[in-house]
Protein backbone atom coordinates (compact mmCIF):
# COMPACT_ATOMS: atom_id res chain seq x y z
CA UNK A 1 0.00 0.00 0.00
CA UNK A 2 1.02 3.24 -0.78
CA UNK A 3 2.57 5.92 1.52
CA UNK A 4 -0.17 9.11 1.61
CA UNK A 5 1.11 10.91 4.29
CA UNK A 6 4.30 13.24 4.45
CA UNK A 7 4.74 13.43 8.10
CA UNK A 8 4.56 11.71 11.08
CA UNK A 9 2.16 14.46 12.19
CA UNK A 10 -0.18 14.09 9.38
CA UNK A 11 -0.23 10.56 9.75
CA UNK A 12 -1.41 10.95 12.94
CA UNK A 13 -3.88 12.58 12.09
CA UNK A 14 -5.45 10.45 9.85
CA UNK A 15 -5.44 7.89 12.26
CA UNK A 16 -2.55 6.04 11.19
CA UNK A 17 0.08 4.43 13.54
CA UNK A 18 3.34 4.58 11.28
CA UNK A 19 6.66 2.66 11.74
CA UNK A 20 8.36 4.67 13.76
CA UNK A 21 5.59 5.07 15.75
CA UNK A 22 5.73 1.35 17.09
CA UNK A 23 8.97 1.78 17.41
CA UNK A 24 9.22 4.62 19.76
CA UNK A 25 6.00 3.35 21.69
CA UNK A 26 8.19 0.04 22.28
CA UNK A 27 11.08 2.11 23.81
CA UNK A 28 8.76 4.24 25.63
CA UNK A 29 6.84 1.33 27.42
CA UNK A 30 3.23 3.24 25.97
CA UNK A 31 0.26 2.12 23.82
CA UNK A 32 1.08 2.78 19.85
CA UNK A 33 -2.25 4.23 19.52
CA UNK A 34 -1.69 6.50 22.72
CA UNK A 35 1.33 7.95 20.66
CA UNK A 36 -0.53 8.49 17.97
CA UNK A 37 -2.91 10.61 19.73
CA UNK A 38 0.05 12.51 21.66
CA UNK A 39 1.30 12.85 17.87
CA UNK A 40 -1.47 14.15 16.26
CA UNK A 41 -2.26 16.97 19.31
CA UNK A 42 1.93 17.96 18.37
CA UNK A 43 2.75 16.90 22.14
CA UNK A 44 4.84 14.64 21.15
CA UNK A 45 7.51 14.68 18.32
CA UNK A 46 9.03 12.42 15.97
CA UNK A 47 11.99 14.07 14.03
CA UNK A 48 12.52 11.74 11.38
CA UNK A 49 14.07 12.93 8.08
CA UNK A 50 12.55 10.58 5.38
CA UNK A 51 16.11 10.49 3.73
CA UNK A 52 17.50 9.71 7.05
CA UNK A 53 17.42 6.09 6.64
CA UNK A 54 20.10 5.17 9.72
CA UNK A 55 17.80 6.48 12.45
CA UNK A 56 16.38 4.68 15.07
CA UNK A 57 13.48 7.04 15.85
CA UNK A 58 13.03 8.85 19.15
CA UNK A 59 9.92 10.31 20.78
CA UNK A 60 10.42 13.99 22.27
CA UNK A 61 7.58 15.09 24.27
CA UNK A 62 4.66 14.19 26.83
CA UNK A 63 5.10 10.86 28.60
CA UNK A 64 8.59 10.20 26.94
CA UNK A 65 11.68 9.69 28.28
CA UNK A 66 13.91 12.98 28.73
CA UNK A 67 16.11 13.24 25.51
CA UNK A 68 19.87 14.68 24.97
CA UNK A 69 21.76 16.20 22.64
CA UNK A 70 25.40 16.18 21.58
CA UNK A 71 26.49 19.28 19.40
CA UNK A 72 29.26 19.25 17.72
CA UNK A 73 31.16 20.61 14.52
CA UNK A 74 34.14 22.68 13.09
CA UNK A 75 34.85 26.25 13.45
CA UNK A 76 37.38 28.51 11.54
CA UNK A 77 39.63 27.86 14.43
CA UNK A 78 39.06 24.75 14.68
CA UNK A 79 38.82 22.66 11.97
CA UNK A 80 39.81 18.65 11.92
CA UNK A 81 36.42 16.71 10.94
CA UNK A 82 38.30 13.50 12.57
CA UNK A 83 37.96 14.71 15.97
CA UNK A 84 34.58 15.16 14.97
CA UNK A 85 33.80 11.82 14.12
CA UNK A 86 35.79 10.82 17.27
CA UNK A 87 32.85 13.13 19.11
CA UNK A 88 30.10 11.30 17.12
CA UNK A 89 31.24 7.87 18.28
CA UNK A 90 31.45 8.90 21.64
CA UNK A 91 27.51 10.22 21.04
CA UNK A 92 26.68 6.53 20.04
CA UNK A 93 28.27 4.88 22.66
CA UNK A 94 27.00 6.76 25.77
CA UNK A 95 23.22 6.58 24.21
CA UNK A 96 22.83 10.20 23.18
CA UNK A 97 19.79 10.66 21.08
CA UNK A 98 20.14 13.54 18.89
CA UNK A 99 23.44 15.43 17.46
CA UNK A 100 23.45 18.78 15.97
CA UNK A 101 26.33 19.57 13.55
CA UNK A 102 26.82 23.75 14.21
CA UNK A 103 29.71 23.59 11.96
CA UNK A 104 29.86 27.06 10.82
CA UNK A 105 33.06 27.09 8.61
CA UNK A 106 33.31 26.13 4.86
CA UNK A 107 31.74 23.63 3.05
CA UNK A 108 29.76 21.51 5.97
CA UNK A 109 27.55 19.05 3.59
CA UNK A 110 30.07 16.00 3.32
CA UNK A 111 30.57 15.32 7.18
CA UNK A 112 26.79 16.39 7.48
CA UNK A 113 25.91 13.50 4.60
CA UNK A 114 28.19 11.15 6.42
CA UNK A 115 26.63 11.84 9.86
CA UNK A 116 23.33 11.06 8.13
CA UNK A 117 24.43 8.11 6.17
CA UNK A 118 25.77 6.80 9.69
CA UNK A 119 24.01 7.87 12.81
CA UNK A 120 20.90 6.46 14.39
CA UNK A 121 20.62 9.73 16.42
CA UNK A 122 18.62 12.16 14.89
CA UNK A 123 20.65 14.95 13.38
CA UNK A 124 19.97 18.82 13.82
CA UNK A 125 21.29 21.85 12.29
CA UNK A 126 21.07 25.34 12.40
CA UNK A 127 20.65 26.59 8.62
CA UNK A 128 21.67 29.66 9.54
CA UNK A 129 25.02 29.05 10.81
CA UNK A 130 25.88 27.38 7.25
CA UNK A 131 24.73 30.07 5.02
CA UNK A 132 27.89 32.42 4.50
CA UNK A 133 30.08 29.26 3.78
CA UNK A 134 27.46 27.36 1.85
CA UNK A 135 26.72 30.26 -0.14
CA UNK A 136 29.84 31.97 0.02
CA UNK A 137 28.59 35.72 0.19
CA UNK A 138 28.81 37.83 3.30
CA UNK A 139 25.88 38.49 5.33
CA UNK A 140 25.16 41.63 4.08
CA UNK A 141 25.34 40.15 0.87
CA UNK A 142 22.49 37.41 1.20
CA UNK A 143 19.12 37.52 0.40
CA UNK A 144 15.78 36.02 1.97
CA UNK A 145 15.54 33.15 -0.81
CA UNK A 146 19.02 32.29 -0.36
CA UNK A 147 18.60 31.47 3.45
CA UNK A 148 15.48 29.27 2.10
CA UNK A 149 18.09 27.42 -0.37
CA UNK A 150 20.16 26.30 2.42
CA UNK A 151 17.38 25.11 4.13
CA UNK A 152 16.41 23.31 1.32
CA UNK A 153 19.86 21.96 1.13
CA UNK A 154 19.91 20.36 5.00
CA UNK A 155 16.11 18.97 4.51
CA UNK A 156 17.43 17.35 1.29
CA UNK A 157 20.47 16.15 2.53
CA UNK A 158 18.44 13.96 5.33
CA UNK A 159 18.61 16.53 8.59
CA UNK A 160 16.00 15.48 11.27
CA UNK A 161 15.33 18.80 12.76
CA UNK A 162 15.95 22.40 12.09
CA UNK A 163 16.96 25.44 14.81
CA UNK A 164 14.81 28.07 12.87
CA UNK A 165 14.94 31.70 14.67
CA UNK A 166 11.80 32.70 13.27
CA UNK A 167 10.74 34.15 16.40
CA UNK A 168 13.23 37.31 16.85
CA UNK A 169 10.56 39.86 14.84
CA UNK A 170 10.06 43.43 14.48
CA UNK A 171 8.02 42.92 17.68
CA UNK A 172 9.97 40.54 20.10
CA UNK A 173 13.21 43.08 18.93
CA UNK A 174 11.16 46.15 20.02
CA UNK A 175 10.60 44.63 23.30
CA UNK A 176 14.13 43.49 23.78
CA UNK A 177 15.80 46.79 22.35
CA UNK A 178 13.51 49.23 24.83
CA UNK A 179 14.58 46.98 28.20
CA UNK A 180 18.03 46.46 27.69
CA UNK A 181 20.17 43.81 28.85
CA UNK A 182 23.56 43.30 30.15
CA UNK A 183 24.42 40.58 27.86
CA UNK A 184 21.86 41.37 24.55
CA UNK A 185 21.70 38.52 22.16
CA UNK A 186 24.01 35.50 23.16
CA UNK A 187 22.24 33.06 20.23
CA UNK A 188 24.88 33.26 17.40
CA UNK A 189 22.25 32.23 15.19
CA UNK A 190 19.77 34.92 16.32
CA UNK A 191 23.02 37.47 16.45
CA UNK A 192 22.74 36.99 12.66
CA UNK A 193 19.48 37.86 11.98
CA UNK A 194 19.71 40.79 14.26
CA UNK A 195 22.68 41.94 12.41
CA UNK A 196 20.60 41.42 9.00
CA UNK A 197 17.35 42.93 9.92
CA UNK A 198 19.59 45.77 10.85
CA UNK A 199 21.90 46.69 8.24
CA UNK A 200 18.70 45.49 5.96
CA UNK A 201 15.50 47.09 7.65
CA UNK A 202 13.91 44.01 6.28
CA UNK A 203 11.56 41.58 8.45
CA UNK A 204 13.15 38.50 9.51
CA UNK A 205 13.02 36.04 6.81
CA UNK A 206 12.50 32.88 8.59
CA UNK A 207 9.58 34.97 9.62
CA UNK A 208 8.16 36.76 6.74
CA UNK A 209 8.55 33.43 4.80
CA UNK A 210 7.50 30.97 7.32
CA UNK A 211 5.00 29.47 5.18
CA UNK A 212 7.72 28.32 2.32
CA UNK A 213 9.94 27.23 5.30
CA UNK A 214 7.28 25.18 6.48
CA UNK A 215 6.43 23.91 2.78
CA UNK A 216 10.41 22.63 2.90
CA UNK A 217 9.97 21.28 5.77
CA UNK A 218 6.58 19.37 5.52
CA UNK A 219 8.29 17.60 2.26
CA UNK A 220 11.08 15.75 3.78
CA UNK A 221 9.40 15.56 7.15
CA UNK A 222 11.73 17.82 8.97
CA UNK A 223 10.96 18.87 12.52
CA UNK A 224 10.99 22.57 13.44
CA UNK A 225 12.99 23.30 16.30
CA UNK A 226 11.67 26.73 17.12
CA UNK A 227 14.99 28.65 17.91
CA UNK A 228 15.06 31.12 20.92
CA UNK A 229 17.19 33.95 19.66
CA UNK A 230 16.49 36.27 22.44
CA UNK A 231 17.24 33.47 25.36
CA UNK A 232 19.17 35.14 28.16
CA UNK A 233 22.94 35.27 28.10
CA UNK A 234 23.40 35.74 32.16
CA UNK A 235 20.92 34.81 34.91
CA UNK A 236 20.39 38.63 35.35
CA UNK A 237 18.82 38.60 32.03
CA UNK A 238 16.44 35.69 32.23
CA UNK A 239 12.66 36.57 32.05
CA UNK A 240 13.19 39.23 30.68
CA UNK A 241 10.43 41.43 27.96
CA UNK A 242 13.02 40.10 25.23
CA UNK A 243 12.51 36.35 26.38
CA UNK A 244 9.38 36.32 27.04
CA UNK A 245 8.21 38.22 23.99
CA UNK A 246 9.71 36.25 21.42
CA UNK A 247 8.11 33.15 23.58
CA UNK A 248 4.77 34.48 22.49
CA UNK A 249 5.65 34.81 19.00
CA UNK A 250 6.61 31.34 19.12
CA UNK A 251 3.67 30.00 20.63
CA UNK A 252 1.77 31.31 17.84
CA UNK A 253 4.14 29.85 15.15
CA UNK A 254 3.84 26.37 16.73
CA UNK A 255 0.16 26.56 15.76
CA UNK A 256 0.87 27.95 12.56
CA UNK A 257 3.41 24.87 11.80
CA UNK A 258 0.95 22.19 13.32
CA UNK A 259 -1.73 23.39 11.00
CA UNK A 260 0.65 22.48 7.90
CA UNK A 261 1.20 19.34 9.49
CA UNK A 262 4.94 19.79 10.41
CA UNK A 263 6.36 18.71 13.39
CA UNK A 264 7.52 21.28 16.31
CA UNK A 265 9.62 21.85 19.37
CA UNK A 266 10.21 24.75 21.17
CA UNK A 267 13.98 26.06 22.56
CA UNK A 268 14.33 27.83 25.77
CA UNK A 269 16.74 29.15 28.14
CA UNK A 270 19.44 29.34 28.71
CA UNK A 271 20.99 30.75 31.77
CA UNK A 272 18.65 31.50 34.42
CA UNK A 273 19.07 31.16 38.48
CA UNK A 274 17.35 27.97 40.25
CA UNK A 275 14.06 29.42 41.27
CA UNK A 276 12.75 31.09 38.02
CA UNK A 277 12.89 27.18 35.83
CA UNK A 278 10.31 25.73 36.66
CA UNK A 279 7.86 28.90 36.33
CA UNK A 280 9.51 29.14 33.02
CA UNK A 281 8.71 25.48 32.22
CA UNK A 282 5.44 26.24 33.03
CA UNK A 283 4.93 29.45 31.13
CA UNK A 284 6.18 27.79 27.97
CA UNK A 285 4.36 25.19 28.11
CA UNK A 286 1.33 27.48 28.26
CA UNK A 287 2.26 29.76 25.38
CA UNK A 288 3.33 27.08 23.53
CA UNK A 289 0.45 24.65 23.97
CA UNK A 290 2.30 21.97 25.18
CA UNK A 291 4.81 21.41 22.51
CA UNK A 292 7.75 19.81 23.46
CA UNK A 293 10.23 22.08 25.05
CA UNK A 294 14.44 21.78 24.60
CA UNK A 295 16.19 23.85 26.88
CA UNK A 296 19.98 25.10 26.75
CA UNK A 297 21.00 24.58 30.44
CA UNK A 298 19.35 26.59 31.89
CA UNK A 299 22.93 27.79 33.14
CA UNK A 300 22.12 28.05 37.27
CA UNK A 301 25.32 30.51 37.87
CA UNK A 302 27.66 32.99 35.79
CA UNK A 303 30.84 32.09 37.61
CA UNK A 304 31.89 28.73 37.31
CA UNK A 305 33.54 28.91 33.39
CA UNK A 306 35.60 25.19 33.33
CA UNK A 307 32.60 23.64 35.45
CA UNK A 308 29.74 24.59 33.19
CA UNK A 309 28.69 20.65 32.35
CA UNK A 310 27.85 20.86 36.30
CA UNK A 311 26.10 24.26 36.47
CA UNK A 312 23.59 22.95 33.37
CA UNK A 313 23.36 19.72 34.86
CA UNK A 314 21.82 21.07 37.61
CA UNK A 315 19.43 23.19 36.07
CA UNK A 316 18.57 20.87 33.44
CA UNK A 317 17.23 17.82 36.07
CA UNK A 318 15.09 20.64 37.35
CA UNK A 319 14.33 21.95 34.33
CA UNK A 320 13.30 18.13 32.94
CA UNK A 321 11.59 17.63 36.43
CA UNK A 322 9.13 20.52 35.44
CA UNK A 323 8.59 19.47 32.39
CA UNK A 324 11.20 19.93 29.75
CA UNK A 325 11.63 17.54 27.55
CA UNK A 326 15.00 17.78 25.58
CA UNK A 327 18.18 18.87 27.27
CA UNK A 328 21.24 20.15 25.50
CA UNK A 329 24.53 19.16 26.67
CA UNK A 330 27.24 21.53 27.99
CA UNK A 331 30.58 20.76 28.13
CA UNK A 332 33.48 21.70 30.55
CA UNK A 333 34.76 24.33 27.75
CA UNK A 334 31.73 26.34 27.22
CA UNK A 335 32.39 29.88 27.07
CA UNK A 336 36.09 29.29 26.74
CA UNK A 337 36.49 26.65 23.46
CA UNK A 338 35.45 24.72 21.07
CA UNK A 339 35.48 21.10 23.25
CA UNK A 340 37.71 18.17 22.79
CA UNK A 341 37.09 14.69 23.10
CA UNK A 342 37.40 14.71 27.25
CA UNK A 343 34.91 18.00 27.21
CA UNK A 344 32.37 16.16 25.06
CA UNK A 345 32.67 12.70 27.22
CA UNK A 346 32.18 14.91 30.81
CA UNK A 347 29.34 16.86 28.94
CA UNK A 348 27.53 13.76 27.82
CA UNK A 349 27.38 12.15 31.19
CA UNK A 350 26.31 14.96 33.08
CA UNK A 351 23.36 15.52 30.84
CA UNK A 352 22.97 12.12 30.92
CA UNK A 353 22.55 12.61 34.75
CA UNK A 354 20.32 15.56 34.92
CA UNK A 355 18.00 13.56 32.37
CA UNK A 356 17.59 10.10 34.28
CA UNK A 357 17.20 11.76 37.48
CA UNK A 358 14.13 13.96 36.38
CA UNK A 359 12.57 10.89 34.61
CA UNK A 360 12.88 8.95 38.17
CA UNK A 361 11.29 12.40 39.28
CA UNK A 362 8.46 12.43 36.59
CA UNK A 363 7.77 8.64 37.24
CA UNK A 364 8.81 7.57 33.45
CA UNK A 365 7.99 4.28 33.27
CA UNK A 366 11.07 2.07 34.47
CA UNK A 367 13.14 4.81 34.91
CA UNK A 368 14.16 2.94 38.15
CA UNK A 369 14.88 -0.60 37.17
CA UNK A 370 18.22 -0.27 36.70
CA UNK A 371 18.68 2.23 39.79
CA UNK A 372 17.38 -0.90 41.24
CA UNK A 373 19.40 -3.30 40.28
CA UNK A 374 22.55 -1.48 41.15
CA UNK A 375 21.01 -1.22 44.52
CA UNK A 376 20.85 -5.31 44.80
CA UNK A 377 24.06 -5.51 43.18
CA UNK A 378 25.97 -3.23 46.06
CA UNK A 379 23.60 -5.18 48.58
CA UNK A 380 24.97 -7.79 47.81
CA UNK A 381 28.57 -6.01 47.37
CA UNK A 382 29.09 -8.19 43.36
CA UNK A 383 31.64 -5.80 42.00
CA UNK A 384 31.03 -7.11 38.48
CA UNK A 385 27.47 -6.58 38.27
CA UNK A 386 27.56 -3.15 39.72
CA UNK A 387 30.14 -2.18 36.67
CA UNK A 388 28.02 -3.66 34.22
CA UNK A 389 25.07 -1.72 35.93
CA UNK A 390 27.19 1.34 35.80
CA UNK A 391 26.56 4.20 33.25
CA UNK A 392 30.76 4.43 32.45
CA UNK A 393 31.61 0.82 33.46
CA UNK A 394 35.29 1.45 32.54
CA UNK A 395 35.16 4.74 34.69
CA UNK A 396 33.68 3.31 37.87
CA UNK A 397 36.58 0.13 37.00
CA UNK A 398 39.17 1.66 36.72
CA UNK A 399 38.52 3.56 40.12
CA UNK A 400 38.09 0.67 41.83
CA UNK A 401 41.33 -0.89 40.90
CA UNK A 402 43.18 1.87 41.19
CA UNK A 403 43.46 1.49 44.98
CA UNK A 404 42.47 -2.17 45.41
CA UNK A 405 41.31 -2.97 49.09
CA UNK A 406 42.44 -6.02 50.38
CA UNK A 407 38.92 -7.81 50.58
CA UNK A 408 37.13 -7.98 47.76
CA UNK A 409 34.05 -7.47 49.70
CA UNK A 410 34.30 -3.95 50.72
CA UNK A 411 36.55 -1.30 48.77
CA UNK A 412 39.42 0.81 50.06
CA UNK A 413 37.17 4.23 51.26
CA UNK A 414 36.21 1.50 54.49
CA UNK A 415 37.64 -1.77 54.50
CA UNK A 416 36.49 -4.25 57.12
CA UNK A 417 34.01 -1.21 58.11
CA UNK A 418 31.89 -1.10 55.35
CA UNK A 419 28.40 -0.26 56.55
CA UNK A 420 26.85 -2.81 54.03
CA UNK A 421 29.31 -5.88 55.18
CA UNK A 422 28.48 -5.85 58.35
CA UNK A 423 24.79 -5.42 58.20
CA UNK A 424 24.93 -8.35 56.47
CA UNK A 425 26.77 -10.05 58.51
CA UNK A 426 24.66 -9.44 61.34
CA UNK A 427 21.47 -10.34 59.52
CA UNK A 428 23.40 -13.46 58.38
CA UNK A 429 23.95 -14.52 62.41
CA UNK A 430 27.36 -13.86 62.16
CA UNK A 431 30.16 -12.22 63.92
CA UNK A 432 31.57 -8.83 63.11
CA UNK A 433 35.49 -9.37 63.86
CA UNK A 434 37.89 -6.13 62.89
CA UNK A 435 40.81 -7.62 64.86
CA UNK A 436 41.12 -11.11 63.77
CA UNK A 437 42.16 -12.27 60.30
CA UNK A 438 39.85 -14.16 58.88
């Protein structure tokens, strides 16, 4: 039978339950025709390029498990595509679900096609990031149909989702221009446009031509990741008129993109101090109408450059706890450098971490077996089970050898005095002896 639906959205709609569907409902532990439904209402997304024939698709949204993403890419500093792919494979192996490629130097298309070709994450880009080098003309220079070329380009070339800054306007601009802010517009992406609606006094043209980005988009099935150009740069900044004006604007463009059938999520902050997330969960949520929500951070403190991975980490598990759906890692070397190898590892896991603890906060089904099982494992102190348990098995290893303790049935930081030995030694009727080789 013939395919007669373009997206997963529109297939919803019409009642179908597609491939990918089943699929994510089996990794999600939820009904296929539940998805659907969760689908159809655009609370749950899908990205799934239909050239992107490596994916294993992922569910971002209501009921779903909390998602990550990996960016990576070359700069004009920075430009060795091997390390890259040494970043990629690291992706794979610790589970992330999504990689953006944000390189933003030269011709990008043949690591992007080989990232596609490759990956079962889904792949994201930023069109706007790749439009002076794709194009080769500076900024000044390039027109509103050329920035729809190059997001032509990505769609073709098998990109899952899109970061589209459609919502920095004449109006969200106004609002952000007559408050001020110490750190004005941190989003390179939305940096761009500003600069371009400037110099041009033209409308934004991921605005004023939203409806041909959205007919792009609806052909290869591309999700819209609604880009937050005006997010704030310092926790002084955050909910802000800026912010929460272009939030507005975005809320009504996620209606606008649902009623062409195209798939949507909505980016957020960002840095923003501990007790202002989960309001702001809330709030987008309600100007968004639910749409699933991927959040930068939020960045909990200004002055911890080097530790960053730990400062997101934080606010993203309370962030995810309230209702975000999609974190995107930090590593160790934002604000200072593009990251190596090490930085992308250390980011990884620590969004890893802020993701499984808020879906063991949200009660995401079996989000606790294997918390669990470690727990059994350690009960029962069997070192080899709680490394195969572990998240970073050779991590947790290799600091357990690395001062072996003498019995194999404790570890060095107590010895004989482990708290978990001699309960059970007790509630085995036996004697605990510290003096006494046994």
């Amino acid at each position: 039978m013939a395919k007669n639906y373009h997206t997963q959205m529109e297939a919803a709609k019409m009642g179908i339950v597609t491939p990918e569907m089943k699929t994510v409902a089996e990794k999600e532990y939820i009904d296929p025709e539940e998805l659907r439904e969760l689908v159809a209402k655009g609370e749950v997304a899908i990205p799934c390029n239909i050239n992107h024939k490596a994916i294993s698709p992922e569910g971002v949204g209501t009921k779903m498990r909390t998602k990550i993403n990996v960016n990576l890419g070359i700069s004009g500093d920075a430009k060795n595509y091997d390390v890259e792919m040494q970043k990629v494979e690291l992706a794979h192996k610790f589970g992330a679900e999504a990689i953006m490629d944000l390189s933003n130097y030269g011709k990008t298309n043949t690591f992007r096609r080989q990232l596609v070709e490759k990956s079962p994450a889904m792949i994201g880009t930023v069109p706007m990031y790749d439009a002076i080098g794709y194009l080769e003309k500076d900024l000044l220079e390039i027109t509103a149909e050329d920035f729809l070329r190059v997001v032509r380009a990505h769609a073709e070339e098998g990109v899952d989702f899109m970061t589209i800054h459609a919502g920095i306007n004449r109006r969200s601009v106004e609002a952000f221009r007559r408050e001020g802010r110490k750190m004005n517009i941190v989003s390179r992406g939305g940096s761009l446009l500003f600069a371009w609606m400037m110099m041009t006094g033209n409308e934004n043209p991921f605005y004023e031509f939203y409806d041909k980005v959205l007919d792009i988009l609806y052909e290869y099935d591309v999700t819209i990741s609604l880009g937050d150009a005006l997010r704030p740069g310092c926790i002084d900044d955050s909910t802000d008129a800026g912010q929460i004006s272009e939030l507005i604007e975005l809320g009504h463009l996620t209606e606008r993109a649902w009623e062409r059938n195209v798939q949507v999520m909505v980016e957020g902050p960002g840095h923003m101090a501990m007790n202002e997330i989960a309001a702001n969960m809330r709030l987008q949520k309600r100007l968004c109408h639910n749409a699933p929500f991927y959040v930068l951070g939020p960045v909990v403190t200004d002055i911890f450059p080097g530790y960053d991975h730990i400062t997101t980490a934080i606010g993203g598990a309370i962030a995810a706890s309230s209702g975000a759906d999609f974190l995107c890692y930090v590593t160790p070397a934002e604000h200072l450098r593009l990251p190596d190898v090490n930085d992308v590892k250390e980011g990884i896991i620590a969004s890893k971490i802020a993701a499984h603890a808020a879906d063991i906060a949200k009660g995401v089904p079996h989000a606790r077996d294997r918390d669990n099982a470690m727990a059994e494992a350690r009960h029962k102190v069997d070192w080899e089970e709680m490394f195969k348990l572990a998240f970073d098995p050779e991590k947790a290893r290799e600091y357990f050898e690395s001062t072996p303790p003498a019995d194999r049935h404790t570890c060095s930081m107590c010895g004989k005095m482990c708290a978990v030995r001699t309960t059970n030694l007790i509630l085995a009727g036996e004697k605990v002896e510290f003096c006494t080789e046994k």
